[in-house]
C-alpha atoms as a PDB file:
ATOM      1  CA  UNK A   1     127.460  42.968 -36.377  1.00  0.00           C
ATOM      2  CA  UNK A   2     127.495  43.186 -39.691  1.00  0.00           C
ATOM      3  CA  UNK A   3     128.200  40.295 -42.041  1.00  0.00           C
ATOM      4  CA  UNK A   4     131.102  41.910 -44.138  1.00  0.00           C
ATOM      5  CA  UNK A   5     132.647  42.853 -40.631  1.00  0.00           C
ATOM      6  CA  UNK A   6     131.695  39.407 -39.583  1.00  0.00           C
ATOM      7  CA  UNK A   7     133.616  37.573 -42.426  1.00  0.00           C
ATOM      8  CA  UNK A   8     136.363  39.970 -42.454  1.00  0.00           C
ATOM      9  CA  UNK A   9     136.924  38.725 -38.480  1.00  0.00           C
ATOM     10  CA  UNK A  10     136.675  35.181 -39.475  1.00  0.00           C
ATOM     11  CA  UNK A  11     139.271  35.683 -42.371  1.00  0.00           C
ATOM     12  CA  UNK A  12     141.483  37.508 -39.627  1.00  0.00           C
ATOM     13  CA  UNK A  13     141.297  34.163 -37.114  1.00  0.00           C
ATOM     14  CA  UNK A  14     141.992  32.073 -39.944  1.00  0.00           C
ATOM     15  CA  UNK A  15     145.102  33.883 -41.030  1.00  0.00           C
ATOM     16  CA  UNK A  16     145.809  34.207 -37.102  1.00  0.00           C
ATOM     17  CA  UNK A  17     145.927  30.384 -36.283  1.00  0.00           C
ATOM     18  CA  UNK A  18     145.129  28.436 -40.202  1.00  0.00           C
ATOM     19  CA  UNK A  19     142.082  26.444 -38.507  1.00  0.00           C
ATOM     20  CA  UNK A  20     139.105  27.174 -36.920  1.00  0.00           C
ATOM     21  CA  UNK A  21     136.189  25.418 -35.702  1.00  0.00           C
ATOM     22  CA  UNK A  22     132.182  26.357 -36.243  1.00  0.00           C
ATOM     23  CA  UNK A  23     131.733  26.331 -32.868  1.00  0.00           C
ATOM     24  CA  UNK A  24     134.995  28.080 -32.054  1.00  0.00           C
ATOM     25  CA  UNK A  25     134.516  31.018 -34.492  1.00  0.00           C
ATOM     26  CA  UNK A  26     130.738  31.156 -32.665  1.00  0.00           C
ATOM     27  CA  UNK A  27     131.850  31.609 -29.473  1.00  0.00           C
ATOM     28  CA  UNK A  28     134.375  34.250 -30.904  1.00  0.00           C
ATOM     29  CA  UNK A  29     132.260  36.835 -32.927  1.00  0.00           C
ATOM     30  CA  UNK A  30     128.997  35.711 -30.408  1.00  0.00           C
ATOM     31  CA  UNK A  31     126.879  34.359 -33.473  1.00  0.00           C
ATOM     32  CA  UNK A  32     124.916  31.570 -34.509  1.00  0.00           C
ATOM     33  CA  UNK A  33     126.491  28.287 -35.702  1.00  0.00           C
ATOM     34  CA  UNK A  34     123.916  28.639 -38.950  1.00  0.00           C
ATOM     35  CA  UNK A  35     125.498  31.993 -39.566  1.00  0.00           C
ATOM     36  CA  UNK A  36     129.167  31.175 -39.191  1.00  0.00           C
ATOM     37  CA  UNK A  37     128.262  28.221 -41.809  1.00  0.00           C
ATOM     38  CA  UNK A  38     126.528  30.783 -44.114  1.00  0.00           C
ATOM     39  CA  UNK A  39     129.499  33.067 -43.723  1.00  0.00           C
ATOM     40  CA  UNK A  40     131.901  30.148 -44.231  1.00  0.00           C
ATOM     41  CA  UNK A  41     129.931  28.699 -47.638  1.00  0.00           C
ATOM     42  CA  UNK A  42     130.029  32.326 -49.286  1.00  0.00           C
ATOM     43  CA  UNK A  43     133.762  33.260 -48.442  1.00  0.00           C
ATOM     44  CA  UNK A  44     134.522  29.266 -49.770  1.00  0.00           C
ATOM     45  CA  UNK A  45     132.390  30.127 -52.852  1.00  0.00           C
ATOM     46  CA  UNK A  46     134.737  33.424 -53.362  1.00  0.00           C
ATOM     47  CA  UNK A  47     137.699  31.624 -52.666  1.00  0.00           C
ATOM     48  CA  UNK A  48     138.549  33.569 -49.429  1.00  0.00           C
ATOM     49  CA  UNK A  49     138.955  30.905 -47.044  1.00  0.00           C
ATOM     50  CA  UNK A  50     139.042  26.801 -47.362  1.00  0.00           C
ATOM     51  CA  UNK A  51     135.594  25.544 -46.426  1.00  0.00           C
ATOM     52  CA  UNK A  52     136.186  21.475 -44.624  1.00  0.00           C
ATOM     53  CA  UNK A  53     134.419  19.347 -42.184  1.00  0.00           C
ATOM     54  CA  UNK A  54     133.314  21.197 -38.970  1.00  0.00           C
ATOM     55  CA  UNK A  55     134.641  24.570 -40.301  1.00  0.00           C
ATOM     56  CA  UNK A  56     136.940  26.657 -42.019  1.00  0.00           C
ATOM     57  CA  UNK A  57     140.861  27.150 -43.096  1.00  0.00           C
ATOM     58  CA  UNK A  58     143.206  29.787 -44.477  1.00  0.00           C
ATOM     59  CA  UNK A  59     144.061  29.872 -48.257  1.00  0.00           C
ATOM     60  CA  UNK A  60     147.477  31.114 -46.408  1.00  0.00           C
ATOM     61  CA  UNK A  61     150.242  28.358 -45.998  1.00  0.00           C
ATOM     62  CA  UNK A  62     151.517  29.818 -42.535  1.00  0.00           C
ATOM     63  CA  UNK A  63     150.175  32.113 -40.041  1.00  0.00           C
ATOM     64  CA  UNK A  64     150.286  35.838 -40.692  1.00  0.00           C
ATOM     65  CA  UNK A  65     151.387  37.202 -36.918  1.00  0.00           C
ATOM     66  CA  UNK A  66     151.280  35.690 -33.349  1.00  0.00           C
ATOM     67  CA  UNK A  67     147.978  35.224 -32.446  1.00  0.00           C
ATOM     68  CA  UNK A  68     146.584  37.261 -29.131  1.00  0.00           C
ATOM     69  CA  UNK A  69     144.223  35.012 -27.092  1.00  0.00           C
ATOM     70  CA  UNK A  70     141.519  38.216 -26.729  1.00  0.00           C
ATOM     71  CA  UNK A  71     137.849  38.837 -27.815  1.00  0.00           C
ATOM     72  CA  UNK A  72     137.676  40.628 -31.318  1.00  0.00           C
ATOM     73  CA  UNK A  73     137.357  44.626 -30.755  1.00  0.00           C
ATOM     74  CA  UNK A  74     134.063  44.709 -32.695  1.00  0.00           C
ATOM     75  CA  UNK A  75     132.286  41.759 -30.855  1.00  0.00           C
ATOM     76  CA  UNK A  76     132.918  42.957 -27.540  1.00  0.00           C
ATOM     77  CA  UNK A  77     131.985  46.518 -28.052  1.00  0.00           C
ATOM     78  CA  UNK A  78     128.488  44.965 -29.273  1.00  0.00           C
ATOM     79  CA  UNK A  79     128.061  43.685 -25.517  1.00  0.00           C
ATOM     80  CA  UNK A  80     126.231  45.674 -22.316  1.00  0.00           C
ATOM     81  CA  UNK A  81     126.358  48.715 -24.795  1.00  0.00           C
ATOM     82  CA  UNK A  82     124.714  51.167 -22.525  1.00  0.00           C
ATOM     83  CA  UNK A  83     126.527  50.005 -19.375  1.00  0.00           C
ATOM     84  CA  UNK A  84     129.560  50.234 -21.422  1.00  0.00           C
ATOM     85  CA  UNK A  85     128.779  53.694 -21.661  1.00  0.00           C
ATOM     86  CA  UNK A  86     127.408  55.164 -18.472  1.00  0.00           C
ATOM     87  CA  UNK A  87     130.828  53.548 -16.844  1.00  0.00           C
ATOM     88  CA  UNK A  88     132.962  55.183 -19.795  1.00  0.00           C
ATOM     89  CA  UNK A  89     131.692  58.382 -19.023  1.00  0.00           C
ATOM     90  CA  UNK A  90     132.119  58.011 -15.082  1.00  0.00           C
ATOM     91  CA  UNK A  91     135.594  57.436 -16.086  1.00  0.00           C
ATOM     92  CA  UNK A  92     135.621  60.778 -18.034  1.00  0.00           C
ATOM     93  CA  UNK A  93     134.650  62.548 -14.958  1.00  0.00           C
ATOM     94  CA  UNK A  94     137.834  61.880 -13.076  1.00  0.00           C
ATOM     95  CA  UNK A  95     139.865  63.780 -15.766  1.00  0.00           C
ATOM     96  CA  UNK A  96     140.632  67.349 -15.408  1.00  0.00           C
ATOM     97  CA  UNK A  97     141.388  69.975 -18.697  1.00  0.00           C
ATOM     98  CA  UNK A  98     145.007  70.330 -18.937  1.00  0.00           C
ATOM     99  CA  UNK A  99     146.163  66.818 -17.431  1.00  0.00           C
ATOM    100  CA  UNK A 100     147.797  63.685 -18.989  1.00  0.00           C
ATOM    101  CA  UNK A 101     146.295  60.424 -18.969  1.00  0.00           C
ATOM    102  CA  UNK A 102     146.891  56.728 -20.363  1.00  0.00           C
ATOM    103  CA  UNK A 103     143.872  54.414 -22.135  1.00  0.00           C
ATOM    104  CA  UNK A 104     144.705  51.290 -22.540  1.00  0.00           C
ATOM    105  CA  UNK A 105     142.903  49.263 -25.501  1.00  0.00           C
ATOM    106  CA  UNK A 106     139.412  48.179 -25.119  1.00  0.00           C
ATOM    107  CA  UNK A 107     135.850  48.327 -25.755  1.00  0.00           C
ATOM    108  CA  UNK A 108     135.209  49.784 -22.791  1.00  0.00           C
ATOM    109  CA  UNK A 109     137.564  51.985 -22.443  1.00  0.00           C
ATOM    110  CA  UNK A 110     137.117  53.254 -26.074  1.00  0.00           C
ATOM    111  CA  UNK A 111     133.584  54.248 -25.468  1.00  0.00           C
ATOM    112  CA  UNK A 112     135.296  57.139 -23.117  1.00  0.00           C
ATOM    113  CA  UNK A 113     136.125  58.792 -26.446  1.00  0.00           C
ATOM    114  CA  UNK A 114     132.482  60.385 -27.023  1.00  0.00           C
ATOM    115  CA  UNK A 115     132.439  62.191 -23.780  1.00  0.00           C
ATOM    116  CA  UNK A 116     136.575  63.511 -23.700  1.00  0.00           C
ATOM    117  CA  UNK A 117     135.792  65.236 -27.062  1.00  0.00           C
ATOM    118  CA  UNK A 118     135.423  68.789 -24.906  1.00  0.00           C
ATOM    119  CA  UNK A 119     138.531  68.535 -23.031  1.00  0.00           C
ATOM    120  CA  UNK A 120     141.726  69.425 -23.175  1.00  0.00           C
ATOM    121  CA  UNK A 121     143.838  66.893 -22.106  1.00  0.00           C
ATOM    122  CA  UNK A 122     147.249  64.772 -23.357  1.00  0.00           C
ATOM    123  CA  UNK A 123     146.501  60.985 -24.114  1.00  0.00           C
ATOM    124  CA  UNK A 124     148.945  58.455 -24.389  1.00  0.00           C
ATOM    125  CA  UNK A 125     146.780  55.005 -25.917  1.00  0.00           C
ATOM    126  CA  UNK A 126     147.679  51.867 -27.635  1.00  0.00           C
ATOM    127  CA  UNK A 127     144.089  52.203 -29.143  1.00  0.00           C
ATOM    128  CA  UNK A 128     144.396  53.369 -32.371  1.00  0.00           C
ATOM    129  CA  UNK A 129     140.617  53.324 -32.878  1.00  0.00           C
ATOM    130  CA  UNK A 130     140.407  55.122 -29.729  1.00  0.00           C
ATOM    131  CA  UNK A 131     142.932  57.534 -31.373  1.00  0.00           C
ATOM    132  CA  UNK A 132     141.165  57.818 -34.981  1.00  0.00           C
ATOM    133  CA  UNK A 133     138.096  58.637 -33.452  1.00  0.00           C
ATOM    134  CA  UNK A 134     139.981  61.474 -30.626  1.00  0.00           C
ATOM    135  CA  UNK A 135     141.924  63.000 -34.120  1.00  0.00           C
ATOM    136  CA  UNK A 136     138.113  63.410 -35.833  1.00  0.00           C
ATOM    137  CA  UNK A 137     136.193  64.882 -33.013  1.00  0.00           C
ATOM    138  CA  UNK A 138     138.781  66.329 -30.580  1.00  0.00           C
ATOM    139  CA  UNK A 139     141.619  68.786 -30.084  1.00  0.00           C
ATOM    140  CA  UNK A 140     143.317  66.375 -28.104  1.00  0.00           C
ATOM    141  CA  UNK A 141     146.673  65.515 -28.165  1.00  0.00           C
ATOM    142  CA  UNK A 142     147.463  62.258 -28.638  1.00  0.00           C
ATOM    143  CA  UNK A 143     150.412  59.942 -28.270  1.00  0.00           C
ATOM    144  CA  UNK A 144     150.528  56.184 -29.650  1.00  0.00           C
ATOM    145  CA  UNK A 145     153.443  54.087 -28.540  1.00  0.00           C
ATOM    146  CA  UNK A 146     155.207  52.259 -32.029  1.00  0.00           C
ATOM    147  CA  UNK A 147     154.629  48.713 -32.613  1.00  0.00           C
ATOM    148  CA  UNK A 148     152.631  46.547 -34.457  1.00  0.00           C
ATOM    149  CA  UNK A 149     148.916  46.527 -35.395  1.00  0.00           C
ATOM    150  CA  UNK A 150     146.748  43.967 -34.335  1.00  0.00           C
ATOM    151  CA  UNK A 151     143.405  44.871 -36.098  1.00  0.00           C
ATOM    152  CA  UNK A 152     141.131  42.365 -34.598  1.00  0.00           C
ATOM    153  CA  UNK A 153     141.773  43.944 -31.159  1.00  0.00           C
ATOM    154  CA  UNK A 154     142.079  46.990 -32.479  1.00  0.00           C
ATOM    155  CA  UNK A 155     145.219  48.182 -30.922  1.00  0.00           C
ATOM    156  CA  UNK A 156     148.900  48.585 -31.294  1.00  0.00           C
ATOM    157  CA  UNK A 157     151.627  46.097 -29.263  1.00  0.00           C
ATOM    158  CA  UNK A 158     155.721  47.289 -29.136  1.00  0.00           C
ATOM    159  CA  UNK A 159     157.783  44.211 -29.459  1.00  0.00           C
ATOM    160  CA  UNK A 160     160.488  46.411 -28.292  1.00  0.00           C
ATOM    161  CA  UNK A 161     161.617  47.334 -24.854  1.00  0.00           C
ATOM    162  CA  UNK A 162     161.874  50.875 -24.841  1.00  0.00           C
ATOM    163  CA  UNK A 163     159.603  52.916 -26.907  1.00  0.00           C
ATOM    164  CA  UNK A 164     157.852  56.334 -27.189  1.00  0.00           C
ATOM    165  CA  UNK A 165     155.737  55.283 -24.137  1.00  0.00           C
ATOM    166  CA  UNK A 166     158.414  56.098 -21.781  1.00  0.00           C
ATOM    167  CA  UNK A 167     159.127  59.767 -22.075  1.00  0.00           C
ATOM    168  CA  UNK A 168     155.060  60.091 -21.110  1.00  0.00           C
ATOM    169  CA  UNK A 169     154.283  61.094 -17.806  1.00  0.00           C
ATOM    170  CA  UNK A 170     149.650  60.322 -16.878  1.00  0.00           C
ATOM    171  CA  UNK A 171     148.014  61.312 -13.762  1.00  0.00           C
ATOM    172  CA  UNK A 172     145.582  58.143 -14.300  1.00  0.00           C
ATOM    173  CA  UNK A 173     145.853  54.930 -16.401  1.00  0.00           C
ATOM    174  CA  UNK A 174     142.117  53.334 -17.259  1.00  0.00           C
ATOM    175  CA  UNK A 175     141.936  50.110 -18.698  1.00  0.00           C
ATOM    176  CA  UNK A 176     139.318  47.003 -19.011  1.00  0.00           C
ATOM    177  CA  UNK A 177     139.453  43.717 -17.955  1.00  0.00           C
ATOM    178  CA  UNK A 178     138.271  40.218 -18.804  1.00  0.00           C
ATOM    179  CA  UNK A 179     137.298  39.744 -14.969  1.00  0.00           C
ATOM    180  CA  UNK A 180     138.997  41.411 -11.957  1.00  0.00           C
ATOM    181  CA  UNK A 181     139.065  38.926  -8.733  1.00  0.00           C
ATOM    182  CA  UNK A 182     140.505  38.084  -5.161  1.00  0.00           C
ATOM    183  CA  UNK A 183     143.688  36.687  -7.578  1.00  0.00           C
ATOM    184  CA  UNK A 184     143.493  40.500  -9.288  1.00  0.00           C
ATOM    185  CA  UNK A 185     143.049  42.106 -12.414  1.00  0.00           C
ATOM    186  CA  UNK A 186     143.014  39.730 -15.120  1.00  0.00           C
ATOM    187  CA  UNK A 187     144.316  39.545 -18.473  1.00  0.00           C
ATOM    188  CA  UNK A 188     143.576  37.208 -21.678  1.00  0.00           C
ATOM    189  CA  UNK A 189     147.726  36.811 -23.046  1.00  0.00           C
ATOM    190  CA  UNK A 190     150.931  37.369 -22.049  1.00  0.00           C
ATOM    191  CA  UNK A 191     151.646  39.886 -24.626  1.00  0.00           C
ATOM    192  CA  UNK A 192     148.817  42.339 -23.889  1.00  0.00           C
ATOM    193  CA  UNK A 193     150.301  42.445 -20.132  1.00  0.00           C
ATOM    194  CA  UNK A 194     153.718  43.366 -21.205  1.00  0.00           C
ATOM    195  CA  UNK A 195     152.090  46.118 -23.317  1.00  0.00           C
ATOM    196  CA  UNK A 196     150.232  47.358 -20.492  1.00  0.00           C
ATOM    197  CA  UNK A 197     152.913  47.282 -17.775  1.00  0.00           C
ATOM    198  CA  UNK A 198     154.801  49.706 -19.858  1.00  0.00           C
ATOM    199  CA  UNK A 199     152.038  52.039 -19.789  1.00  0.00           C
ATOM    200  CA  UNK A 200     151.446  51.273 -16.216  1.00  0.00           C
ATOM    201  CA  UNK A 201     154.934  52.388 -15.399  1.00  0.00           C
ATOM    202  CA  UNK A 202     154.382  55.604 -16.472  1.00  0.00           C
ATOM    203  CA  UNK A 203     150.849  56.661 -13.987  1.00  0.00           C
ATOM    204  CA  UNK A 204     150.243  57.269 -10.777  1.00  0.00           C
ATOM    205  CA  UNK A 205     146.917  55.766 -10.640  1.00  0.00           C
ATOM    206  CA  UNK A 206     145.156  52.759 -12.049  1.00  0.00           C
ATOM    207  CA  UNK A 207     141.763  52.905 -12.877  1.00  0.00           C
ATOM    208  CA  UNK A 208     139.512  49.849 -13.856  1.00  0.00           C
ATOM    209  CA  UNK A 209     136.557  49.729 -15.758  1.00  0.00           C
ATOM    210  CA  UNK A 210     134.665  46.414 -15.076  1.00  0.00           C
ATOM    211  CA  UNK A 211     130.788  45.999 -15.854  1.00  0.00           C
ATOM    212  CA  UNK A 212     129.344  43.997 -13.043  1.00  0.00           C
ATOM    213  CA  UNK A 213     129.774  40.512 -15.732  1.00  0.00           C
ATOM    214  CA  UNK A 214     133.502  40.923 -14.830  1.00  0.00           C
ATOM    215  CA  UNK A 215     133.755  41.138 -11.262  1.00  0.00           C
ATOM    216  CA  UNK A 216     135.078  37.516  -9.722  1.00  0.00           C
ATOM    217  CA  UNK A 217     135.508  36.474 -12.995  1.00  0.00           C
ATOM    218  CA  UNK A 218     139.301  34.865 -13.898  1.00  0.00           C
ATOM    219  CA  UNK A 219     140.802  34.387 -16.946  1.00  0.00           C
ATOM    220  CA  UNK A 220     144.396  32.927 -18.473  1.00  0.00           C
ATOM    221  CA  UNK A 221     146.821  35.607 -16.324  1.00  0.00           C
ATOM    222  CA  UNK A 222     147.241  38.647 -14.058  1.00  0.00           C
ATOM    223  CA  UNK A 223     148.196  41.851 -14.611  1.00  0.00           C
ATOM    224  CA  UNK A 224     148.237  43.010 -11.233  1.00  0.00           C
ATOM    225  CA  UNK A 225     147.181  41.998  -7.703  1.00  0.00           C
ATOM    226  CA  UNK A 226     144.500  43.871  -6.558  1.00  0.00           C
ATOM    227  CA  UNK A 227     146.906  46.579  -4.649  1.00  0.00           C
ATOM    228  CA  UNK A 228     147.723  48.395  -7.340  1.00  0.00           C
ATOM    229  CA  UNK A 229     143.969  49.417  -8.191  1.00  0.00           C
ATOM    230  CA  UNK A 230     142.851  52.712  -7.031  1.00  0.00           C
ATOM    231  CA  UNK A 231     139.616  52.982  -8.116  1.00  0.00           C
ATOM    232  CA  UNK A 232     137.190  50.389  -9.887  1.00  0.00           C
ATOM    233  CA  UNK A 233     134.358  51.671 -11.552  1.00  0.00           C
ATOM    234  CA  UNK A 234     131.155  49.142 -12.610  1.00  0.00           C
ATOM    235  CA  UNK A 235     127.296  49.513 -12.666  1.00  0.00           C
ATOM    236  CA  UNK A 236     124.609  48.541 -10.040  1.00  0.00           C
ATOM    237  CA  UNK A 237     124.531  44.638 -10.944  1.00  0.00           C
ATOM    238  CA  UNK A 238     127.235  44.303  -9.252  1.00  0.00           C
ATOM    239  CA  UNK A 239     127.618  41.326  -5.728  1.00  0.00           C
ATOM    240  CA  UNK A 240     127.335  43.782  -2.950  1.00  0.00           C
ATOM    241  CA  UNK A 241     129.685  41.136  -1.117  1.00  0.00           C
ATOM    242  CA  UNK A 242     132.283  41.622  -4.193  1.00  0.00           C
ATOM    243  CA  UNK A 243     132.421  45.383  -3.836  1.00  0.00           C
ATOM    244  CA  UNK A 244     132.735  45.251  -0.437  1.00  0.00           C
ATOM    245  CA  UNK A 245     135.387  42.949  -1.313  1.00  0.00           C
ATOM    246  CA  UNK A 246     137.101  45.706  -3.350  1.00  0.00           C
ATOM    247  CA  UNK A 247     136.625  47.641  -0.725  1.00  0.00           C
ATOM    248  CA  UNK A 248     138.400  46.185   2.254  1.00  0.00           C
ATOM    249  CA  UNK A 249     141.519  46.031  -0.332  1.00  0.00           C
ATOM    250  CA  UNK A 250     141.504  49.778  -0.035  1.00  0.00           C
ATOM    251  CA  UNK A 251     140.017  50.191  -3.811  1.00  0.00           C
ATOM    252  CA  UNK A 252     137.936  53.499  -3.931  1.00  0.00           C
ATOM    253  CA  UNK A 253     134.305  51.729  -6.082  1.00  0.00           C
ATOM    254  CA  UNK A 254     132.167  53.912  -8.258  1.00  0.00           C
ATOM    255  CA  UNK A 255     129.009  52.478  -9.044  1.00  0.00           C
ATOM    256  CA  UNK A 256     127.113  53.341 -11.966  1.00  0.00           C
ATOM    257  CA  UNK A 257     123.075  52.587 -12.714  1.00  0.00           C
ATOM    258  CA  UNK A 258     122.954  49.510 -14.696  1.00  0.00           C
ATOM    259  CA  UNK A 259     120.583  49.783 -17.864  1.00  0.00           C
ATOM    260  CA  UNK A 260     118.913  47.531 -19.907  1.00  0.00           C
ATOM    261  CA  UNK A 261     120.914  46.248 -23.020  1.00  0.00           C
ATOM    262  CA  UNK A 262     121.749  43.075 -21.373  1.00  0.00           C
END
């Protein structure tokens, strides 16, 4: 990652919840404690952030917008790169010209982008970096719900009930995970589910993309149990025993050839 994207995340947390640690802001952007001090002792110097003892504040006296407990857009689309994208563009291949489908926000999911530049399809997303990139390189149509930006995540969440979401009909919804489980597909906050059970509302299939890092893991909530999957797609590092899992709950599995960026 760069270091200008780098601070600008840390600046982002800060004005997100006023405090955070070294080792919290580490574990977030997947750096080094001696670069988060670095980064911390030049935005101090520029007057960007408070520097104090075992990390870093806001200048800001209250928070900017409710906080979403979920990874940064940037640092997770850094992570199993080429995995990332063989199982983005599996995902691809289930669309057909002329059909309507829904991507939810993600790194994983964004990554589909490169290979749906030759269709011709309808997209409803809450992405709008999956939807900058469609607009530059595609004919596509797409369709972003209204609501509020959340830049570290990269997408856009409705704080309203009814929105522009509703009037869209999608063959397929795809979406990523933080870990997908005998307890179901998990989810990081409470307001990234409501978001996405909108959009669910208006498919007829769910589709998962889950590198094999995800599979059994939990996290905070669920979205769904695992009966409303249709199809899960990961790569080749993958438990046999979990995907037969998968299996026996009548989810169709595509598995992809696991490279080497891990």
């Amino acid at each position: 990652m760069l270091e200008k994207h780098r601070q600008q995340l840390i600046k982002d947390i800060l004005d997100q919840q006023q405090f955070a640690s070294v080792p919290d802001l580490t574990k977030k952007l997947n750096a080094s404690e001696a670069t988060i001090r670095r980064d911390i002792t030049k935005m101090s110097k520029r007057g960007e952030i408070n520097k104090i003892r075992g990390g870093a504040e806001s200048i800001n006296g209250e928070p900017k917008k409710k906080h979403i407990a979920s990874s940064a857009f940037i640092v997770d689309k850094a992570k199993r790169v080429n995995t990332k994208k063989l199982i983005a563009k599996r995902a691809v291949e289930l669309c057909e010209n002329g059909g309507s489908i829904i991507i939810n926000g993600g790194s994983s999911t964004y990554m589909m982008g490169e290979y749906l530049a030759n269709f011709s399809l309808n997209i409803l997303t809450n992405s709008f970096v999956l939807a900058n990139y469609l607009s530059e390189h595609s004919d596509i149509q797409v369709t972003l719900p209204g609501g509020e930006i959340y830049r570290e995540q990269g997408i856009i969440l409705s704080s309203y009930d009814r929105d522009s979401s509703e009037y869209f009909h999608g063959t397929m919804m795809f979406m990523g995970t933080p870990g997908i489980g005998e307890f179901g597909v998990m989810e990081s906050d409470p307001l990234l589910i409501r978001s996405e059970q909108k959009l669910k509302k208006q498919t007829e299939k769910l589709v998962i993309l889950a590198d094999s890092s995800k599979l059994g893991k939990r996290s905070n909530f669920v979205f769904c149990p695992l009966s409303e999957v249709d199809i899960l797609i990961t790569d080749s590092k993958a438990d046999p025993e979990l995907i037969k899992y998968f299996e026996k709950h009548d989810i169709e599995v595509i598995v992809v050839e696991a490279v080497g960026d891990e």
